[in-house]
N, C-alpha and C. Protein backbone atom coordinates (compact mmCIF):
# COMPACT_ATOMS: atom_id res chain seq x y z
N UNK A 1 72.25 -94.23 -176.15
CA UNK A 1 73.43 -94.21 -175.30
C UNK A 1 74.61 -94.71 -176.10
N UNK A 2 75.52 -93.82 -176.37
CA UNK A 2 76.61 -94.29 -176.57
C UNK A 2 77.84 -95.24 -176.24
N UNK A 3 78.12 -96.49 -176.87
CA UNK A 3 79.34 -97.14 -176.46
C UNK A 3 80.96 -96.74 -176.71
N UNK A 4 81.40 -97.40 -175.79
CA UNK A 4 82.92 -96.95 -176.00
C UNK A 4 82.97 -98.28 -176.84
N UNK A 5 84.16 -97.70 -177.53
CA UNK A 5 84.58 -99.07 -178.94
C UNK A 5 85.65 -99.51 -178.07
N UNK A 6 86.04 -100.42 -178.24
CA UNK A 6 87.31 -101.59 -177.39
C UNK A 6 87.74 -102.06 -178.57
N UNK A 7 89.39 -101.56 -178.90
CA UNK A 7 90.13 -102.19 -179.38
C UNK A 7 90.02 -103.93 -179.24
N UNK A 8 90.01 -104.60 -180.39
CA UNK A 8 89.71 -106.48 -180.25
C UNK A 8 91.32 -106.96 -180.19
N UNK A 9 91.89 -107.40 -179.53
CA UNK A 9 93.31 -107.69 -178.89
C UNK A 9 93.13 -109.49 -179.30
N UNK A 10 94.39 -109.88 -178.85
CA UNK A 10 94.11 -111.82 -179.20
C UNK A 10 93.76 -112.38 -177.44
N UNK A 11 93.74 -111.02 -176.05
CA UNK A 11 93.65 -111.18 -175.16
C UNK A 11 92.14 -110.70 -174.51
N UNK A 12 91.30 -110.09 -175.29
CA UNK A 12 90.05 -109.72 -175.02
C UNK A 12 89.22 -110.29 -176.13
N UNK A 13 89.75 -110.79 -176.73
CA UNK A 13 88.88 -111.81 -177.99
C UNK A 13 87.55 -112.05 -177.67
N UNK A 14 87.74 -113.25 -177.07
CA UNK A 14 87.18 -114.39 -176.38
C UNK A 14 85.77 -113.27 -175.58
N UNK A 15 86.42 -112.05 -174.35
CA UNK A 15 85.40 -111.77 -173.45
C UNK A 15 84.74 -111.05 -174.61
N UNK A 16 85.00 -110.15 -175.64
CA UNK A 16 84.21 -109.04 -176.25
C UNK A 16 83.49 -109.97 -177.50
N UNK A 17 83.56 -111.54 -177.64
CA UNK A 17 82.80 -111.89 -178.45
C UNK A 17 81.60 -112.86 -177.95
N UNK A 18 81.87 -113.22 -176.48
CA UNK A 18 80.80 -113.24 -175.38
C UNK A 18 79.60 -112.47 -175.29
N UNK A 19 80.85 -110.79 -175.18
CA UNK A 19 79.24 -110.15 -174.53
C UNK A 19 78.17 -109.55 -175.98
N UNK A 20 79.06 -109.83 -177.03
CA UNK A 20 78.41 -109.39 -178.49
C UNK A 20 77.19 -110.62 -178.29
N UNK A 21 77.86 -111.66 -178.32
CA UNK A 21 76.70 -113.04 -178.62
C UNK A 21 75.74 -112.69 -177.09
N UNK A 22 75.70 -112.46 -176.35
CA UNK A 22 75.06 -111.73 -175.07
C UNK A 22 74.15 -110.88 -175.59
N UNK A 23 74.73 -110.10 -176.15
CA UNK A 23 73.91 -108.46 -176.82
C UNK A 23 72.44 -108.97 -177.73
N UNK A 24 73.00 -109.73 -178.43
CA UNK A 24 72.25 -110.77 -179.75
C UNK A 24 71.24 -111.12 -179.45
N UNK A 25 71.34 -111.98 -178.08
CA UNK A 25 70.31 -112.45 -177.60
C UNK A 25 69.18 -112.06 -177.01
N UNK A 26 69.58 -110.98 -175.92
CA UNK A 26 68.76 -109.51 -175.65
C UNK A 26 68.21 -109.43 -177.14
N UNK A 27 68.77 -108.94 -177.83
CA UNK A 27 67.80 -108.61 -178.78
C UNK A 27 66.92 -109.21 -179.35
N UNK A 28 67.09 -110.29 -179.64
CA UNK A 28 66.21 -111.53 -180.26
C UNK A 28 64.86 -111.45 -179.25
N UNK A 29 65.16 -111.58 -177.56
CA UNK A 29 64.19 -111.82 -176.43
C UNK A 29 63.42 -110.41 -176.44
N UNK A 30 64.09 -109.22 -176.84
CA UNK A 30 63.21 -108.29 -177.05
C UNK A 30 63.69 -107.75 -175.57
N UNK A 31 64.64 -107.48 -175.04
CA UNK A 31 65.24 -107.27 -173.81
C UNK A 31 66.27 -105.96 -174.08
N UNK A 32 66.39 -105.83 -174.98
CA UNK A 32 67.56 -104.93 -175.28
C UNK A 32 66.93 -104.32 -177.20
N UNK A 33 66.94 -102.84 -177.55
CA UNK A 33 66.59 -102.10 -178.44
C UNK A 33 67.72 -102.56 -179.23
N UNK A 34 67.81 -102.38 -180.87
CA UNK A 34 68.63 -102.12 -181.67
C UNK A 34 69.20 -101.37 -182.16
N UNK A 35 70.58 -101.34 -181.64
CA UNK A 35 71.33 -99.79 -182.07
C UNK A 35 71.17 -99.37 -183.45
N UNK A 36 71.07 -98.14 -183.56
CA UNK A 36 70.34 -97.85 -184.78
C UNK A 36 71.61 -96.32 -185.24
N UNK A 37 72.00 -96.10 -186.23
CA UNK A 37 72.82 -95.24 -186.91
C UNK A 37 72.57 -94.77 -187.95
N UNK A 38 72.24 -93.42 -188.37
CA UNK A 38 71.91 -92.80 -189.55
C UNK A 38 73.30 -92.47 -189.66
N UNK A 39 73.12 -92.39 -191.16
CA UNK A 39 74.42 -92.09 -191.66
C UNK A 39 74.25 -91.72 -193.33
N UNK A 40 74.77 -90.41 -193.67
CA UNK A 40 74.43 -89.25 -194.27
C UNK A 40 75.61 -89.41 -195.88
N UNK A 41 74.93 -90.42 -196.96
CA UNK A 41 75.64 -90.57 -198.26
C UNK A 41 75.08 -89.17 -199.21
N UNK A 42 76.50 -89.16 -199.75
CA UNK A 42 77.04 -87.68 -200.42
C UNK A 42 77.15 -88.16 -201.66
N UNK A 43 76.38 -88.21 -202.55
CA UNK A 43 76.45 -88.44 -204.11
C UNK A 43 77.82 -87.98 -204.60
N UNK A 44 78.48 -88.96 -206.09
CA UNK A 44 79.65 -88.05 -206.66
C UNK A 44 78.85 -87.22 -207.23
N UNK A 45 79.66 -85.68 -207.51
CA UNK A 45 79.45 -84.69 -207.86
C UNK A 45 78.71 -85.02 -209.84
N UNK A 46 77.86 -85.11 -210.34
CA UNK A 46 77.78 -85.31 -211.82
C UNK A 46 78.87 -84.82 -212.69
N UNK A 47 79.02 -85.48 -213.63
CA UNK A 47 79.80 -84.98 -214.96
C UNK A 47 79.48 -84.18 -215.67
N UNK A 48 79.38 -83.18 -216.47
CA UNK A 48 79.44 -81.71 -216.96
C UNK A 48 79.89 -82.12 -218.55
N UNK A 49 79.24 -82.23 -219.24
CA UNK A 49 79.44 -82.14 -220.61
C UNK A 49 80.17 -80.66 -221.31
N UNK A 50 80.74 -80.77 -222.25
CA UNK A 50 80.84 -79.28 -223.07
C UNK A 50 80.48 -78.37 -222.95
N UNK A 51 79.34 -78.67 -223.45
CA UNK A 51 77.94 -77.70 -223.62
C UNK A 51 76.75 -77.29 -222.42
N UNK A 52 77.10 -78.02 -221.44
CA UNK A 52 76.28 -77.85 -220.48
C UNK A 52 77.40 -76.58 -219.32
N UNK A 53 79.23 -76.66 -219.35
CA UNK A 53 79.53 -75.91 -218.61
C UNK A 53 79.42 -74.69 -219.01
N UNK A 54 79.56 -74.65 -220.51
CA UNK A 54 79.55 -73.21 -221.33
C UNK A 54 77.67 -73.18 -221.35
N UNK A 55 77.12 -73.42 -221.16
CA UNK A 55 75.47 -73.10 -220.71
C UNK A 55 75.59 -72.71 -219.51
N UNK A 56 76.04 -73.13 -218.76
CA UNK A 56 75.82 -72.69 -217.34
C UNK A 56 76.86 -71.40 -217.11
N UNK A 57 78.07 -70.92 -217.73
CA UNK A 57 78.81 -69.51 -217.72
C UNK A 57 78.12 -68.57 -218.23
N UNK A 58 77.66 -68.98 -219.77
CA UNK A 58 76.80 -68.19 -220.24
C UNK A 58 75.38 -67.52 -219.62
N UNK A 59 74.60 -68.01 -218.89
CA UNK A 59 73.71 -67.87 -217.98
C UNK A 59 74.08 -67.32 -217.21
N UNK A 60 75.20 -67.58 -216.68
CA UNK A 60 76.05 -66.20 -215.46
C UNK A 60 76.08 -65.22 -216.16
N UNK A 61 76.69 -64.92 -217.36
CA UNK A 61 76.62 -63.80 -217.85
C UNK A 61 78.46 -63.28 -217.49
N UNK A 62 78.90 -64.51 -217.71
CA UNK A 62 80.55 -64.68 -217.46
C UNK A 62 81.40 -64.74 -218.53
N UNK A 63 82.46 -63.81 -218.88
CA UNK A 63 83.66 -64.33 -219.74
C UNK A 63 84.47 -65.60 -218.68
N UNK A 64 84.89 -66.31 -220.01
CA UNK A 64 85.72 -67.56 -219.50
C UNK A 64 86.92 -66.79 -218.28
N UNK A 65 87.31 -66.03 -218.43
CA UNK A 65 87.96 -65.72 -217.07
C UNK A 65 87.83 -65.21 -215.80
N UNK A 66 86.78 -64.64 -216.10
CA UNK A 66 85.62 -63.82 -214.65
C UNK A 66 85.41 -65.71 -214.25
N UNK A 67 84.80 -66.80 -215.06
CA UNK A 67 84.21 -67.84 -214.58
C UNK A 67 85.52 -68.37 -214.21
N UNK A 68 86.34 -68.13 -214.64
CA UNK A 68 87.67 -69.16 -214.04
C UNK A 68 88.51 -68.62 -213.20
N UNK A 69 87.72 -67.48 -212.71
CA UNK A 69 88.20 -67.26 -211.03
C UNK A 69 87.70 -67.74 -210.13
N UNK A 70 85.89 -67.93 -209.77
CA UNK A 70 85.40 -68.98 -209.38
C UNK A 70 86.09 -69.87 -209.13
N UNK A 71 86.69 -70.97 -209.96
CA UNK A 71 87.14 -71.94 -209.45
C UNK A 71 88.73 -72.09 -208.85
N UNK A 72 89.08 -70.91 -209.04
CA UNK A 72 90.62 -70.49 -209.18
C UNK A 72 91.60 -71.48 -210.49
N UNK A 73 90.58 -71.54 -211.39
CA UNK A 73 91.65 -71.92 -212.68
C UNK A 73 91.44 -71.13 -213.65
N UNK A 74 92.67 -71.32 -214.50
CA UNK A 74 92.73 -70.24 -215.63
C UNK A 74 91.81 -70.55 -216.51
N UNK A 75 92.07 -69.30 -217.29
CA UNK A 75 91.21 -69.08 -218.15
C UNK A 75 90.94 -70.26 -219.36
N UNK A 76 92.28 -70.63 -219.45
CA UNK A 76 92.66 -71.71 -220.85
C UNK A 76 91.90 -72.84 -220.19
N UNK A 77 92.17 -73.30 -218.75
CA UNK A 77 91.17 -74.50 -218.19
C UNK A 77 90.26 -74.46 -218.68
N UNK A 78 89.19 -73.43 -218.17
CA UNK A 78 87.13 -73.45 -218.68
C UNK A 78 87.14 -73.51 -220.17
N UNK A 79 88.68 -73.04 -220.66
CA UNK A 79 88.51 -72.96 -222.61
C UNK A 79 88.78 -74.29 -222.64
N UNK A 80 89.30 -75.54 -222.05
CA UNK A 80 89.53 -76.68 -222.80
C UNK A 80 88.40 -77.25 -221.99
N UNK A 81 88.09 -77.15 -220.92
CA UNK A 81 86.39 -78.09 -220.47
C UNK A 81 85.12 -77.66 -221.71
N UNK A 82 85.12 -76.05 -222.00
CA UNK A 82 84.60 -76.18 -222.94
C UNK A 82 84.22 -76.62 -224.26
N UNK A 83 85.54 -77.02 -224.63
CA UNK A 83 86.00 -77.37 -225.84
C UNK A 83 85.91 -78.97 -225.59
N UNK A 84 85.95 -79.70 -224.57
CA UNK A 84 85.67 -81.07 -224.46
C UNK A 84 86.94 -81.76 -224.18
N UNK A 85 88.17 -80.80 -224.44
CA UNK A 85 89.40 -81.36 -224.13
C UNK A 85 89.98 -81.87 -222.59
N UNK A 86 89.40 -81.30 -221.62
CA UNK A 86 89.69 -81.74 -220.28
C UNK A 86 88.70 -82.24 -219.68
N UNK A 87 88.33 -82.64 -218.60
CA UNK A 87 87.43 -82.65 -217.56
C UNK A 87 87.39 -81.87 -216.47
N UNK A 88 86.35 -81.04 -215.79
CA UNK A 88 86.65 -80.57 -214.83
C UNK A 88 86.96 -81.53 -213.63
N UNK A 89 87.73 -81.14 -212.31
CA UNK A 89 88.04 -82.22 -211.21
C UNK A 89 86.86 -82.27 -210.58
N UNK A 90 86.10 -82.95 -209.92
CA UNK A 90 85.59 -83.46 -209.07
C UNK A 90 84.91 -81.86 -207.79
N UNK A 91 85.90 -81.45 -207.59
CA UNK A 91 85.93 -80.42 -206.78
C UNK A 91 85.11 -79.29 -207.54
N UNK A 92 85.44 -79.04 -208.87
CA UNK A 92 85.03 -78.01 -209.52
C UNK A 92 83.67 -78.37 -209.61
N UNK A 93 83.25 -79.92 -210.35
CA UNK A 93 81.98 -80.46 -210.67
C UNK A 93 81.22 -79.93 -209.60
N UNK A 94 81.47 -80.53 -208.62
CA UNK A 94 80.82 -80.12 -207.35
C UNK A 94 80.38 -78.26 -207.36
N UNK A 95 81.38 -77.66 -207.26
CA UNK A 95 80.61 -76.43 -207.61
C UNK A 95 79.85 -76.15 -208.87
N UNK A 96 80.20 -76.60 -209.80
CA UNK A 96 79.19 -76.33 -210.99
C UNK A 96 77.68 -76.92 -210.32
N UNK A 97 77.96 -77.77 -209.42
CA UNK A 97 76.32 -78.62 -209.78
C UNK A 97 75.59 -77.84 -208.18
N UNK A 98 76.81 -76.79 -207.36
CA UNK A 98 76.31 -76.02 -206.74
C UNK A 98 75.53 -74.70 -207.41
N UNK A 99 76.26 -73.95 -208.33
CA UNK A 99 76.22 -73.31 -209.05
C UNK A 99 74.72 -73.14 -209.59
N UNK A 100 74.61 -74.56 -210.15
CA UNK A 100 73.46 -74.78 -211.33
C UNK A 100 72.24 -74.92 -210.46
N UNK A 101 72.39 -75.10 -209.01
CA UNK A 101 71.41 -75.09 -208.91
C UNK A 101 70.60 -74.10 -207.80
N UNK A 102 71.74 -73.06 -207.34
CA UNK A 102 71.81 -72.20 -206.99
C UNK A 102 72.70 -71.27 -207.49
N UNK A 103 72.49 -70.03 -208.26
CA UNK A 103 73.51 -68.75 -208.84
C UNK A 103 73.53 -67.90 -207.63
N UNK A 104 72.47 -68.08 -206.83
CA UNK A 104 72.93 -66.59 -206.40
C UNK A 104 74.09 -67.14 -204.87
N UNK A 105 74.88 -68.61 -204.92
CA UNK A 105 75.37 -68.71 -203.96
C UNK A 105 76.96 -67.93 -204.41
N UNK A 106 76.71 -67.32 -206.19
CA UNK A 106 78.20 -66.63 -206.24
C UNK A 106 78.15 -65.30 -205.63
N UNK A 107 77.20 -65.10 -204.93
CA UNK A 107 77.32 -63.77 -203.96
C UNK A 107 77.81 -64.06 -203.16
N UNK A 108 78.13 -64.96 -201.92
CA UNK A 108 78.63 -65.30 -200.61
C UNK A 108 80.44 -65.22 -201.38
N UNK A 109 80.74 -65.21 -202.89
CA UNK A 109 81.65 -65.20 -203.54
C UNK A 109 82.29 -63.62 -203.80
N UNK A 110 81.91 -62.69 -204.04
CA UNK A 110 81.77 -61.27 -204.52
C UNK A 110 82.18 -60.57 -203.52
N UNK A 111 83.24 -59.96 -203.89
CA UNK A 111 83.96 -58.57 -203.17
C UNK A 111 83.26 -57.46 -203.43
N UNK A 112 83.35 -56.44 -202.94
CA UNK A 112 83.09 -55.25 -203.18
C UNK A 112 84.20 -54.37 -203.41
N UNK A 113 84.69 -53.69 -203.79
CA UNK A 113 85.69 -52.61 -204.28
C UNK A 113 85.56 -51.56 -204.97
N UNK A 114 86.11 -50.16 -204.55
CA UNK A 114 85.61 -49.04 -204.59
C UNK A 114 86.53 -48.89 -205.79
N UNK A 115 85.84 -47.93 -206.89
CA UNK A 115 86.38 -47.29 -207.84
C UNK A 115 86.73 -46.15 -207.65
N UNK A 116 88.12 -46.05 -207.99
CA UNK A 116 88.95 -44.61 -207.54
C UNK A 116 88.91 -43.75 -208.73
């Protein structure tokens, strides 16, 4: 069962730290369950070495600019992550480490277009 949260005021102080020390006690007597909350931690995305982003394009079977539409950065970007000169952001990492561990999610990516 869900509670409503109550703003703590300098005028409800006093009653909402009553019925907390109230709550406490229930619980201790075994009168009242312990609210219980899952809650769902999201790893940072890993860091991407040199050689591991140009491993993982290459395995696509990608020129640096087919791969740097993917992320919508240019081409010169994936040439300096490759080269060790930049870092990819956070955002990108995250897809690389989608990427790496699923390829075929660059299909939900892929247009189709008719050759005239």
């Amino acid at each position: 069962m869900a509670t409503k949260r109550e703003k703590v005021t300098k005028e409800n102080f006093e009653k909402l730290l009553l019925k907390s020390a109230k709550q406490a006690v229930e619980y201790t007597r075994s009168e009242r369950p312990l609210a219980e909350k899952l809650v769902a931690l999201i790893e940072e995305p890993p860091q991407y070495s040199k050689g591991e982003i140009k491993k993982i394009r290459a395995d696509l079977g990608l020129s640096q600019p087919a791969f740097a539409k993917i992320f919508g950065e240019s081409a010169s970007a994936i040439r300096h992550w490759e080269q060790g000169n930049r870092n990819a952001s956070k955002s990108a990492r995250r897809l690389l480490d989608l990427i790496e561990k699923d390829p075929s999610i660059l299909e939900l990516m892929t247009v189709e277009s008719k050759a005239s």
